[in-house]
C-alpha atoms as a PDB file:
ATOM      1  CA  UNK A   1       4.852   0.715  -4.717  1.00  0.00           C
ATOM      2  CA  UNK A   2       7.342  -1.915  -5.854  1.00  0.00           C
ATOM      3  CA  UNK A   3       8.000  -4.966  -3.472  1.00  0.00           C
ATOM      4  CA  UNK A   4      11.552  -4.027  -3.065  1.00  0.00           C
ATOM      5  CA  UNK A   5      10.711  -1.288  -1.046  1.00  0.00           C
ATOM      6  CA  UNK A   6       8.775  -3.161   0.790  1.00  0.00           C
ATOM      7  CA  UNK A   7      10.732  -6.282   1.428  1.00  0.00           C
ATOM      8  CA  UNK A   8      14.116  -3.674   1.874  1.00  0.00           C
ATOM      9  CA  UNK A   9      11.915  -2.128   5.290  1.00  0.00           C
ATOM     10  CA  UNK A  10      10.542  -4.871   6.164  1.00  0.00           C
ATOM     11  CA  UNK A  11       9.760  -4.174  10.287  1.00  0.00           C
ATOM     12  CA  UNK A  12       7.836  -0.731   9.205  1.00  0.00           C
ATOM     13  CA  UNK A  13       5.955  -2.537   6.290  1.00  0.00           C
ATOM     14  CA  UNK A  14       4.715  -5.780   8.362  1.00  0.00           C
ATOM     15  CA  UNK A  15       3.057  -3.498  10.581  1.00  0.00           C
ATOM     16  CA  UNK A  16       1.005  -1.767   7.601  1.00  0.00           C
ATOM     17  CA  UNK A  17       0.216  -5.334   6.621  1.00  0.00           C
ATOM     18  CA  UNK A  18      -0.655  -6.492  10.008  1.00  0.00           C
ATOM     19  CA  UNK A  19      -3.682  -3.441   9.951  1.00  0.00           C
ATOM     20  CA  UNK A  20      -4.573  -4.440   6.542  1.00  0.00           C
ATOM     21  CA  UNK A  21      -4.638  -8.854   7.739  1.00  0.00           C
ATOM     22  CA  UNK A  22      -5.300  -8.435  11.479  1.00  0.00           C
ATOM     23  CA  UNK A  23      -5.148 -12.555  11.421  1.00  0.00           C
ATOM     24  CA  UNK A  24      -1.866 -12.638  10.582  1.00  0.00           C
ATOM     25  CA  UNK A  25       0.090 -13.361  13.610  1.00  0.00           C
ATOM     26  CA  UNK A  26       3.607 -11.549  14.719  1.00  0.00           C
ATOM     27  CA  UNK A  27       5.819 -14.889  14.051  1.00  0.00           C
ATOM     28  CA  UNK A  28       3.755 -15.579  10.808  1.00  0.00           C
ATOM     29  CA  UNK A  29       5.159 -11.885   9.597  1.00  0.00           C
ATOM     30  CA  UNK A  30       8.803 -12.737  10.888  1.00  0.00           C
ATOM     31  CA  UNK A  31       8.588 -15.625   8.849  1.00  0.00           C
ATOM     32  CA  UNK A  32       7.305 -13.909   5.762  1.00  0.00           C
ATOM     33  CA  UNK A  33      10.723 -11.669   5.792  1.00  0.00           C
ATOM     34  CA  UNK A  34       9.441  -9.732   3.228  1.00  0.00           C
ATOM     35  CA  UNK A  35       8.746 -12.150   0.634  1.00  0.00           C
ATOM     36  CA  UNK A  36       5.842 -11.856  -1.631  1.00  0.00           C
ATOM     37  CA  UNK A  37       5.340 -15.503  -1.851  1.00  0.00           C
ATOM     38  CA  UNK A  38       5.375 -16.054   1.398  1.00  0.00           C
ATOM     39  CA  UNK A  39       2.654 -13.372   2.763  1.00  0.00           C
ATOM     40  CA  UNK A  40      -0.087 -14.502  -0.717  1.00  0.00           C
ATOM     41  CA  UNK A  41       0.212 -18.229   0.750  1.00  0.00           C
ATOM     42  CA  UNK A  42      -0.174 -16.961   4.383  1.00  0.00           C
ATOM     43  CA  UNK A  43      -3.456 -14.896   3.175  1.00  0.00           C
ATOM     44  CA  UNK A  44      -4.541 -17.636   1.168  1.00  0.00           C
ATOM     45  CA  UNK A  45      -4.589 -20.179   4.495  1.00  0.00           C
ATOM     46  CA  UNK A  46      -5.307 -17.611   6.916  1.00  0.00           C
ATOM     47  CA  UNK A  47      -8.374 -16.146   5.192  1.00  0.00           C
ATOM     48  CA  UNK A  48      -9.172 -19.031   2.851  1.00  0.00           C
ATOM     49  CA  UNK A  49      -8.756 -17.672  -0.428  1.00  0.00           C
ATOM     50  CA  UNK A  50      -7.553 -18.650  -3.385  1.00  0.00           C
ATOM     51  CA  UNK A  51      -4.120 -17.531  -4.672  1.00  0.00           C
ATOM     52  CA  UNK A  52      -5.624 -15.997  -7.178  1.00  0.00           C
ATOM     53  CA  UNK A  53      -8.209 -13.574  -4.975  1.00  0.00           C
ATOM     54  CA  UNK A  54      -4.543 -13.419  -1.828  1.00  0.00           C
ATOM     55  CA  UNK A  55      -2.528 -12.202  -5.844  1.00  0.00           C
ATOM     56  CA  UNK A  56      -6.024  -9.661  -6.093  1.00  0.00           C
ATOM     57  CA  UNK A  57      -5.530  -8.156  -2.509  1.00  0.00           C
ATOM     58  CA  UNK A  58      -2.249  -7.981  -2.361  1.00  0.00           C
ATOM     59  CA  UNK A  59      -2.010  -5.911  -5.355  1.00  0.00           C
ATOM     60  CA  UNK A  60      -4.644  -3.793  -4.310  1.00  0.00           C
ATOM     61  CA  UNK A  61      -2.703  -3.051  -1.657  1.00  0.00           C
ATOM     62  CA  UNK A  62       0.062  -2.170  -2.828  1.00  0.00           C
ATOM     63  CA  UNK A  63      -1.282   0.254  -5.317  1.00  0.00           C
ATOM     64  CA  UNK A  64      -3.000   1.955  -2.585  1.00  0.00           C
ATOM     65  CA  UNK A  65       0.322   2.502  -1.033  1.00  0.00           C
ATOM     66  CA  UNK A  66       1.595   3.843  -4.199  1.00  0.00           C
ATOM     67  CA  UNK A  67      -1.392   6.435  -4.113  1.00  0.00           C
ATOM     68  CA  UNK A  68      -0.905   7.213  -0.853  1.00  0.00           C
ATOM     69  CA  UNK A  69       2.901   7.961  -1.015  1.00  0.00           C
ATOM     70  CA  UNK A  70       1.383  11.022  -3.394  1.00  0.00           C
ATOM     71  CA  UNK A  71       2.214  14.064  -1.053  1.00  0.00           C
ATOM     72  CA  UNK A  72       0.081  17.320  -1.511  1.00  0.00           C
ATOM     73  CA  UNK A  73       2.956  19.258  -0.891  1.00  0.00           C
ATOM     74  CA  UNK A  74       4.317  18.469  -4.625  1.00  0.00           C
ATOM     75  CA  UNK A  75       0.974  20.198  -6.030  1.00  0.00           C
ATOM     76  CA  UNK A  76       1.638  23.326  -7.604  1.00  0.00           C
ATOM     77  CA  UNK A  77      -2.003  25.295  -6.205  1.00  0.00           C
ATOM     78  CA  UNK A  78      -1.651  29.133  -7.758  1.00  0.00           C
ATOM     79  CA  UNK A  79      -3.310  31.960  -6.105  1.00  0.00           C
ATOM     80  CA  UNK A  80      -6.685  32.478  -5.592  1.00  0.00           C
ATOM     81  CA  UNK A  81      -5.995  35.672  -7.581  1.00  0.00           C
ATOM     82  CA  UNK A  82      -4.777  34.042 -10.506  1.00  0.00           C
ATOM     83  CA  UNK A  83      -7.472  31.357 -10.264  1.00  0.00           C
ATOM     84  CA  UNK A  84      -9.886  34.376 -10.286  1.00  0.00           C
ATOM     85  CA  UNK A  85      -8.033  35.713 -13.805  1.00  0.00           C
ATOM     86  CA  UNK A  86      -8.415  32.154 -15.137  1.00  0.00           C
ATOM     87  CA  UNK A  87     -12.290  31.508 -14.843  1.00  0.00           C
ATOM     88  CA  UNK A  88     -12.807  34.477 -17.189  1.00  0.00           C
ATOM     89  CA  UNK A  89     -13.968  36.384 -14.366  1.00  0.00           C
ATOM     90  CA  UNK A  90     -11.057  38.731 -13.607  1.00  0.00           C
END
């Protein structure tokens, strides 16, 4: 997931973030606006980390996003028919 995304819908993404750092607060996230910057220092002083570990998690995050955006739907599954054909058994 790139930041753009995020940043460009901004009042659906806040709320994903405000699961993921329940001690961010509403106006902190209205002041983060969608910048990257701004959320990494707000998880560095709101959970004490260091910008380096807030840089870790944040990234984390986002690539979980990214995996979760996968949809099932776009998986090509074939029949169990031709499944049975493929296994040597049909």
């Amino acid at each position: 997931m790139d930041w753009e995304r995020i940043s460009g819908n901004w009042p659906h993404w806040r709320n994903r973030i405000q699961e993921r750092w329940g001690r961010l607060t509403n106006q902190q996230l209205d002041g983060i606006a969608g910048q990257r910057e701004r959320l990494v220092a707000r998880l560095e002083d709101a959970y004490d980390l260091s910008r380096r570990d807030a840089e870790r998690q944040l990234r984390n995050w986002e690539r979980n996003l990214a995996v979760e955006e996968f949809d099932e739907t776009d998986l090509i599954l074939e029949d169990d028919d031709d499944a049975a054909n493929l296994n040597g058994r049909g």
